[in-house]
C-alpha atoms as a PDB file:
ATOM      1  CA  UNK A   1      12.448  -0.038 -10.226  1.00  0.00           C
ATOM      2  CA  UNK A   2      14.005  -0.842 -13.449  1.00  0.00           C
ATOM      3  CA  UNK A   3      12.508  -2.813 -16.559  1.00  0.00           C
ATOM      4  CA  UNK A   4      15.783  -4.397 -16.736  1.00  0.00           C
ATOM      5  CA  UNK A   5      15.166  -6.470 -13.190  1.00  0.00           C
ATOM      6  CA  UNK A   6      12.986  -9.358 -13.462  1.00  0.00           C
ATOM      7  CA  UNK A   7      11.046  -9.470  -9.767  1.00  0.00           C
ATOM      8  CA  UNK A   8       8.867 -12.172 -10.531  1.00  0.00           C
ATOM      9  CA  UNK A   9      11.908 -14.387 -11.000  1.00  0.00           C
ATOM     10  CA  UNK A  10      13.475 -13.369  -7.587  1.00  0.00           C
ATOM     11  CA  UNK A  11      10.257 -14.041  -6.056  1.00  0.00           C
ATOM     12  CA  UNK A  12       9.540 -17.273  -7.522  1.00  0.00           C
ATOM     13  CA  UNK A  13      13.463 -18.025  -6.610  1.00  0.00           C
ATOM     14  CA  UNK A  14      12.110 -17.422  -2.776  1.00  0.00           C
ATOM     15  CA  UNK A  15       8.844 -19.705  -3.122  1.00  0.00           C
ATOM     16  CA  UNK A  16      11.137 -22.046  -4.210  1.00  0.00           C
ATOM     17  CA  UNK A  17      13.073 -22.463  -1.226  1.00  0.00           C
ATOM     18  CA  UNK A  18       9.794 -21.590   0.967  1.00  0.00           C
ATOM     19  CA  UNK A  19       7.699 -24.669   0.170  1.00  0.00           C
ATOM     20  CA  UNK A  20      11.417 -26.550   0.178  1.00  0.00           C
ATOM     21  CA  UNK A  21      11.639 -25.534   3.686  1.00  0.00           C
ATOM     22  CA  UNK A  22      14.094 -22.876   3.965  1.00  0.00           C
ATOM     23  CA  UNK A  23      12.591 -20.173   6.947  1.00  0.00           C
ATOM     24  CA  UNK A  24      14.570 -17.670   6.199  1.00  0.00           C
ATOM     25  CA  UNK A  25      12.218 -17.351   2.667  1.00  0.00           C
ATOM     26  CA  UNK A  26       9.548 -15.493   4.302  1.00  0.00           C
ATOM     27  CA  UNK A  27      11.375 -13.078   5.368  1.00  0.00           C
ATOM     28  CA  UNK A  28      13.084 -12.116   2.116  1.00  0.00           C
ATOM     29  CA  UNK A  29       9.507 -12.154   0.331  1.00  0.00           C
ATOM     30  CA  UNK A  30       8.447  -9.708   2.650  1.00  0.00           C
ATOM     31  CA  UNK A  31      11.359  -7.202   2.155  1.00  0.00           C
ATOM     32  CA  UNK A  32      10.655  -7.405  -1.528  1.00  0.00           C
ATOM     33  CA  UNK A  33       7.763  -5.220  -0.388  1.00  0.00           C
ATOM     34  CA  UNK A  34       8.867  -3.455   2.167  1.00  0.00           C
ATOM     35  CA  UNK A  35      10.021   0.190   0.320  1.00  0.00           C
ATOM     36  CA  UNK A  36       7.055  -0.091  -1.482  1.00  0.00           C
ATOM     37  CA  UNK A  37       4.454   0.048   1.314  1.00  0.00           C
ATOM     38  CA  UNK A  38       6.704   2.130   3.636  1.00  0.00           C
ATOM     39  CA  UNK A  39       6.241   4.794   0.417  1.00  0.00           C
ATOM     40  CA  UNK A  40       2.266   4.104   0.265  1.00  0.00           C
ATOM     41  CA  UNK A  41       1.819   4.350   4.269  1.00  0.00           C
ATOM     42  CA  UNK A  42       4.028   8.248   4.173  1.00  0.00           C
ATOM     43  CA  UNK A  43       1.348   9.153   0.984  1.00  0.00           C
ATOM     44  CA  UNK A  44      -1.434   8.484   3.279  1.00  0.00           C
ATOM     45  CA  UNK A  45      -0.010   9.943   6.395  1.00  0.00           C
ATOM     46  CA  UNK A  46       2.180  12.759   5.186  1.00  0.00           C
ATOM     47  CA  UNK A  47      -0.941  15.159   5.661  1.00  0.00           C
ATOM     48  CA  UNK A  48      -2.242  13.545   9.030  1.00  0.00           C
ATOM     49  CA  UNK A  49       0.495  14.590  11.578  1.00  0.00           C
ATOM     50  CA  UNK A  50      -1.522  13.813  14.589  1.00  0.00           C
ATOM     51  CA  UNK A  51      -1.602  10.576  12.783  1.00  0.00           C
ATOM     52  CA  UNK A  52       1.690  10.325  12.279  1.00  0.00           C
ATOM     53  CA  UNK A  53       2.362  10.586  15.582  1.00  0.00           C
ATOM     54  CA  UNK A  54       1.242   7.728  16.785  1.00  0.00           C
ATOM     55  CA  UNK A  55       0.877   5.104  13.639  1.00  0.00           C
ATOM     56  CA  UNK A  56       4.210   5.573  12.837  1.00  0.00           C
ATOM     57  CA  UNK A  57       5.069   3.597   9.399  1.00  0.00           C
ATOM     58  CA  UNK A  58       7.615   0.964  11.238  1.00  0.00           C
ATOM     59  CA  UNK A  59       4.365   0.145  13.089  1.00  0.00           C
ATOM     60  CA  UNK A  60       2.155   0.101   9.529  1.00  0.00           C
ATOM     61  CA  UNK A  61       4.779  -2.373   8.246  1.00  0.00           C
ATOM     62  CA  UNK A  62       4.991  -4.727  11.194  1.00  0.00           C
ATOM     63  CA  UNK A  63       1.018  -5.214  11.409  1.00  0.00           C
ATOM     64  CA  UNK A  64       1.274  -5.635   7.673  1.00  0.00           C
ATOM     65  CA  UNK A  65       3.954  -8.431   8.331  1.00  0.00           C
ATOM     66  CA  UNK A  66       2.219  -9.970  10.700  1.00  0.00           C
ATOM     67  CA  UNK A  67      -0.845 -10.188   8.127  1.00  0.00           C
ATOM     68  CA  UNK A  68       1.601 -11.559   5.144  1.00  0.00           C
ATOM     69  CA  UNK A  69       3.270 -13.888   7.511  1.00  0.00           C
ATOM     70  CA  UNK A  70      -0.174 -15.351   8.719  1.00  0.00           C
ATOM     71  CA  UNK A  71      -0.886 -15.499   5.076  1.00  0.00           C
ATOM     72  CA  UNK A  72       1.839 -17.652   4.349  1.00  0.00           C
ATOM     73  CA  UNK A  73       1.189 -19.852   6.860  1.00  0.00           C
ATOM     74  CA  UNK A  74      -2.635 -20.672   5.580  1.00  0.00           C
ATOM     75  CA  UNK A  75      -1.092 -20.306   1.943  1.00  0.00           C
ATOM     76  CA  UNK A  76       0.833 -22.464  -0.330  1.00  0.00           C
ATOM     77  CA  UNK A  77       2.495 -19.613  -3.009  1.00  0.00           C
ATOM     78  CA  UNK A  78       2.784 -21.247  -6.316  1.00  0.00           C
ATOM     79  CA  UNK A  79       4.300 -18.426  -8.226  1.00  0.00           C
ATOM     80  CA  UNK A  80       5.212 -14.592  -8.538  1.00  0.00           C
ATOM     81  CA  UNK A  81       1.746 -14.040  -9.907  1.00  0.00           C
ATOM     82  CA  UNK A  82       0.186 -15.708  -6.948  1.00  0.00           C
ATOM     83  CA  UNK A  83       2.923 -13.757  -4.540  1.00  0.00           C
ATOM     84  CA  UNK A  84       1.641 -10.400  -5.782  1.00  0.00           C
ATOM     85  CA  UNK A  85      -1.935 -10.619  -5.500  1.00  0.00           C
ATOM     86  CA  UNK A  86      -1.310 -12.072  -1.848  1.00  0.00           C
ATOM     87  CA  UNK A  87       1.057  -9.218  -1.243  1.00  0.00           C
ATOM     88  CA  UNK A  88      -1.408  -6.636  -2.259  1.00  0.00           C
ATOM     89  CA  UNK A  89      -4.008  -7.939   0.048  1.00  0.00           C
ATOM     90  CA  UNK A  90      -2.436  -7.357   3.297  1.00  0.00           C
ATOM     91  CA  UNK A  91      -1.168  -4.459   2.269  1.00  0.00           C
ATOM     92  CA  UNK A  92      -4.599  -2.634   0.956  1.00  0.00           C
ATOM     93  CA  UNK A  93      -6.265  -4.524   4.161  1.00  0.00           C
ATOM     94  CA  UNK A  94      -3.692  -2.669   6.419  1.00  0.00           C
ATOM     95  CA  UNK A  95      -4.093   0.569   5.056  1.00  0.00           C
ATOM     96  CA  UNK A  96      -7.961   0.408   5.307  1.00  0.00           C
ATOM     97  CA  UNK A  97      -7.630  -0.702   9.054  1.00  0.00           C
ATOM     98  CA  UNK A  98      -5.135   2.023   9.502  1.00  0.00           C
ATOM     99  CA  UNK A  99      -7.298   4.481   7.783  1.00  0.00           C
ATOM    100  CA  UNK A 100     -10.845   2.973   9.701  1.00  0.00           C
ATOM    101  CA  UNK A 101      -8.692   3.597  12.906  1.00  0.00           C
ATOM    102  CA  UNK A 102      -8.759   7.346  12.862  1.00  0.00           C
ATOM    103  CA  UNK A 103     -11.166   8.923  10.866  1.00  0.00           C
ATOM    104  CA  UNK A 104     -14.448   9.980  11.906  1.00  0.00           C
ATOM    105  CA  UNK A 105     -15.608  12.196  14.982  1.00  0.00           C
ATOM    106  CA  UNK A 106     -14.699   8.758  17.265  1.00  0.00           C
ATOM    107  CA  UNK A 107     -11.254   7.917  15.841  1.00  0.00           C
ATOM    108  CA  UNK A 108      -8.030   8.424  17.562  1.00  0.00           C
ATOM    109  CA  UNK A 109      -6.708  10.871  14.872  1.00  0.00           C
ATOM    110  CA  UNK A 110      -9.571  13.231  15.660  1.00  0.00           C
ATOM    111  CA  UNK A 111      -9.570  13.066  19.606  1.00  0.00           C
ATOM    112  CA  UNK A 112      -5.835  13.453  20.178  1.00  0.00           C
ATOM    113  CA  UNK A 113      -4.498  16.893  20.594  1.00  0.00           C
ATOM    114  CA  UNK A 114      -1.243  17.382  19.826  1.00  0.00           C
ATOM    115  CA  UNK A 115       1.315  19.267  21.075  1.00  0.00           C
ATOM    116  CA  UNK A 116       3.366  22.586  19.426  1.00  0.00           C
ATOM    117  CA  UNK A 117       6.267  23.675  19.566  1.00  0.00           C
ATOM    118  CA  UNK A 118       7.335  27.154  19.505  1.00  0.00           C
ATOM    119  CA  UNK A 119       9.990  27.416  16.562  1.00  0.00           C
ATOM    120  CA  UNK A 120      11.982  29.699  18.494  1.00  0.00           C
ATOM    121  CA  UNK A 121      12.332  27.522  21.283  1.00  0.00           C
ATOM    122  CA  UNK A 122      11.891  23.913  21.209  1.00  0.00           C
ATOM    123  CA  UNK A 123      11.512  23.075  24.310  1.00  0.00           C
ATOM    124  CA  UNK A 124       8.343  25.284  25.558  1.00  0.00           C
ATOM    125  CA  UNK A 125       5.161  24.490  24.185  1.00  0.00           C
ATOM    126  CA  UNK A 126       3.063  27.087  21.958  1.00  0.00           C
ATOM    127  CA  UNK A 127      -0.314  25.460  23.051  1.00  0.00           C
ATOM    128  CA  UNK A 128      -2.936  22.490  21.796  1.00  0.00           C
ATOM    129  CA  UNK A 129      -4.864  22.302  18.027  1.00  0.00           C
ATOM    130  CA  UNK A 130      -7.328  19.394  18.215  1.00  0.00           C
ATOM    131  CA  UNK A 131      -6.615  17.264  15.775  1.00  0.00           C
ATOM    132  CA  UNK A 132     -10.050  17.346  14.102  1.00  0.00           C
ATOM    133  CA  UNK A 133      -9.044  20.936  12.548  1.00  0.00           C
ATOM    134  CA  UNK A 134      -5.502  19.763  11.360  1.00  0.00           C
ATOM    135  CA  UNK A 135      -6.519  16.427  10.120  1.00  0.00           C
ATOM    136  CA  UNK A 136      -9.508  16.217   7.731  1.00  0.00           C
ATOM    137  CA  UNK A 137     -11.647  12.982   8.631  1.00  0.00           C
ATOM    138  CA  UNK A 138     -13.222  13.103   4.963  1.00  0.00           C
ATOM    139  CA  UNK A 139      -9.460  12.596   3.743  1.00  0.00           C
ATOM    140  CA  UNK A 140      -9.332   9.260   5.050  1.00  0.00           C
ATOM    141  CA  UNK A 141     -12.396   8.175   4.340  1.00  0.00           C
ATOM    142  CA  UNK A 142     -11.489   8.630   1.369  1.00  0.00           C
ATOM    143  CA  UNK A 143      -8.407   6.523   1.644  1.00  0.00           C
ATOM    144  CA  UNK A 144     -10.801   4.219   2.773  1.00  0.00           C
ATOM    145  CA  UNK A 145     -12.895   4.238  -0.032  1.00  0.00           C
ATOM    146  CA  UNK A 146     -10.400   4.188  -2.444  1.00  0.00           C
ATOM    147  CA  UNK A 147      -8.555   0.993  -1.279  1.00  0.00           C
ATOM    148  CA  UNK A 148     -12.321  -0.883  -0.626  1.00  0.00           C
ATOM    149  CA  UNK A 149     -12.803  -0.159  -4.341  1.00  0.00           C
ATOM    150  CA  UNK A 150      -9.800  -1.152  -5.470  1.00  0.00           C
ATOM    151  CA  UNK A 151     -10.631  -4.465  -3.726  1.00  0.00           C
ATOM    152  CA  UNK A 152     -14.247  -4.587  -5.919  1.00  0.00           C
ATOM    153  CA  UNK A 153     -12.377  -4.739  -9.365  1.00  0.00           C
ATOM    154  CA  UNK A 154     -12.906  -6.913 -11.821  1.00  0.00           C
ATOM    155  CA  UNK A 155     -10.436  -9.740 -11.140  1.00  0.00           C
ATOM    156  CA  UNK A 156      -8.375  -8.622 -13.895  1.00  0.00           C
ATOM    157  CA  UNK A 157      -8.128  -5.126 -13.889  1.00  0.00           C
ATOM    158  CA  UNK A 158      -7.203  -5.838  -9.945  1.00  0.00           C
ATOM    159  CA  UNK A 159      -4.561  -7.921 -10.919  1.00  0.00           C
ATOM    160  CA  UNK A 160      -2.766  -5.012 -13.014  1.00  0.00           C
ATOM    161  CA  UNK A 161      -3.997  -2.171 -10.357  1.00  0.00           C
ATOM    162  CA  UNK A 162      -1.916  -4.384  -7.569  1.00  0.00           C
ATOM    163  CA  UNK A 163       1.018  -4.820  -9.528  1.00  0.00           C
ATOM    164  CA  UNK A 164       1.532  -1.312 -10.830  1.00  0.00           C
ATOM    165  CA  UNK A 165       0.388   0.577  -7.936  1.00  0.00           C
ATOM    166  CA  UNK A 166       0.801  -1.430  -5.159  1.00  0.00           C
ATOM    167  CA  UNK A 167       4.159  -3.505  -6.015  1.00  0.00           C
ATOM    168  CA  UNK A 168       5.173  -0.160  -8.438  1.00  0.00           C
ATOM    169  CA  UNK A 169       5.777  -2.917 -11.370  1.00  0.00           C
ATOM    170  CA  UNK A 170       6.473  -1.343 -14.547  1.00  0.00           C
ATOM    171  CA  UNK A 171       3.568  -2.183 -17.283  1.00  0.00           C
ATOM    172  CA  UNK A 172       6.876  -4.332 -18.630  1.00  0.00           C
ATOM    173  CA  UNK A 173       7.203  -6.370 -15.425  1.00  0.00           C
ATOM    174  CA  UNK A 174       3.774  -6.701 -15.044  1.00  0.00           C
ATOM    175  CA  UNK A 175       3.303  -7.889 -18.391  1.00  0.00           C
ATOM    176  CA  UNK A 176       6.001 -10.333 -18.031  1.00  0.00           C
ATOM    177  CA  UNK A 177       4.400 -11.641 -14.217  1.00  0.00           C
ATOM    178  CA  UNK A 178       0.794 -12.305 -16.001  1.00  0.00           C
ATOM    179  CA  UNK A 179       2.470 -13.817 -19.403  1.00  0.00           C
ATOM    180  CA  UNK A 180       0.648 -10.966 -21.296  1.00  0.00           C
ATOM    181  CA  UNK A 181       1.436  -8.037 -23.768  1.00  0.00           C
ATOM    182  CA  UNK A 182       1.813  -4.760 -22.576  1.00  0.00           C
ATOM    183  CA  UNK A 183      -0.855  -3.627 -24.564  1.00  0.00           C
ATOM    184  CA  UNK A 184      -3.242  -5.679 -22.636  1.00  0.00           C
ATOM    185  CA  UNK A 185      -1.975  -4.330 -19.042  1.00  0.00           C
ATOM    186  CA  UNK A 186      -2.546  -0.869 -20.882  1.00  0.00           C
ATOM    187  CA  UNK A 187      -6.152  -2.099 -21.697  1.00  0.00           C
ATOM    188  CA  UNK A 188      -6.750  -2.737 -17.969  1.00  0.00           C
ATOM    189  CA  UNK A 189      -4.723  -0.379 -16.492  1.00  0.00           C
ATOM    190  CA  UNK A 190      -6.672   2.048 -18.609  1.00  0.00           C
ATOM    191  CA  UNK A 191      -9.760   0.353 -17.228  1.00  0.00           C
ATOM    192  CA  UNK A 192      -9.116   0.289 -13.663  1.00  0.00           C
ATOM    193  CA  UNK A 193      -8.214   3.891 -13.547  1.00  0.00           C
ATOM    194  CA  UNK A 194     -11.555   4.867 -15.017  1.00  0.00           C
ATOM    195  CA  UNK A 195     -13.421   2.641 -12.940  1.00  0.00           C
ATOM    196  CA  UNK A 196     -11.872   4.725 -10.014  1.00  0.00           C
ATOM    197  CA  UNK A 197     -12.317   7.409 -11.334  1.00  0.00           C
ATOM    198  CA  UNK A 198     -14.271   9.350  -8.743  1.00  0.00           C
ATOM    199  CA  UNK A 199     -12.148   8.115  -5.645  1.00  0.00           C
ATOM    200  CA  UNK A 200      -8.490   8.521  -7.331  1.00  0.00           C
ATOM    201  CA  UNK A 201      -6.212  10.489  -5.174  1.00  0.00           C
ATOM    202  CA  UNK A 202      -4.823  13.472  -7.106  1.00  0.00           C
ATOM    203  CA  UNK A 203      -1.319  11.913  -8.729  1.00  0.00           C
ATOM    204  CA  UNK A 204      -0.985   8.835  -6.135  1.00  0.00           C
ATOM    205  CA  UNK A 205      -1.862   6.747  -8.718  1.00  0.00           C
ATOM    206  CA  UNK A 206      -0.764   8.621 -11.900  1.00  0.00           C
ATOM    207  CA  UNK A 207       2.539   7.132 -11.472  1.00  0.00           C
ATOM    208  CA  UNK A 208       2.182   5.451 -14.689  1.00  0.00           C
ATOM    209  CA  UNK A 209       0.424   8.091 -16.541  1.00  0.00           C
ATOM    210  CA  UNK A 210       2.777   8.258 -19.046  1.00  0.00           C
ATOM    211  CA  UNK A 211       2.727   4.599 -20.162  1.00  0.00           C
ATOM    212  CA  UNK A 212      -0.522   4.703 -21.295  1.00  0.00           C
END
């Protein structure tokens, strides 16, 4: 995403024409998201093939659009700003369901067994793994974790966390969605980060390392 596309004004463009009426609104204000937490669903699953398997990220998206859509609904959007923080909420609540859903002794990542395939032929199988010794548990707890903190921020430092990391703003856009200086989103971007500190994910959210 380039600092030379405005989002917020594309967004606010759709709200527009959503509280005018128009259905097919929704919609488009959901795509706006779409890459974005297709992208953040792979970074959780890409280690978690038994996972994988069956949460498949079309499947991640469509609960998560059934969330936003709901959302709307009970919602009257009054800006990009306001778009962005809703946005960010189903998403981070979808990704701690999905994570909630298989980790742990009981969850369906670590009961399944999964089926190999012999390299050299692909259509006899090489045997079972159980899924607990492929996929660590602790991993997405700690996916867990990290999005239910994320969630506890200060309102503020939230605000910038969701928009650089969840919508993958720039710290431009973002200052131009909260009608701020980019030193500020700095300041709490800076602050967020340390907050987190002890549940950060190796690079997942270093994307923007180089900014501050």
């Amino acid at each position: 995403m380039t600092d030379h596309h405005d989002p917020g004004q594309t967004i606010d463009a759709c709200i527009n024409r959503l509280n005018e009426g128009d259905p097919t609104a929704a919609s488009e204000l959901l795509n706006i998201t779409c890459e974005r937490l297709t992208r953040l669903t792979r970074s959780m699953l890409k280690n978690f093939p038994n996972v994988a398997r069956w949460e498949q990220t079309d499947d991640v998206f469509q609960n998560a659009s059934l969330r936003f859509f709901q959302a709307l609904r009970e919602t009257q959007l009054t800006d990009a700003r306001h778009y962005f923080r809703l946005a960010a909420l189903q998403i981070r609540r979808e990704l701690v369901d999905m994570a909630r859903r298989y980790q742990g002794p009981q969850g369906m990542g670590a009961n399944h067994q999964t089926q190999f395939v012999d390299q050299q032929d692909n259509e006899r199988p090489q045997g079972y793994e159980h899924a607990e010794v492929t996929n660590d548990p602790g991993h997405l707890a700690e996916w867990q974790e990290f999005h239910s903190r994320v969630d506890q921020l200060p309102t503020e430092e939230k605000e910038v966390f969701d928009l650089l990391w969840y919508h993958d703003l720039s710290q431009e856009q973002a200052a131009h969605v909260l009608d701020t200086s980019v030193r500020t989103i700095r300041r709490r971007w800076r602050s967020a980060r340390l907050m987190l500190h002890d549940v950060l994910l190796g690079t997942a959210v270093d994307n923007h390392e180089e900014d501050v």
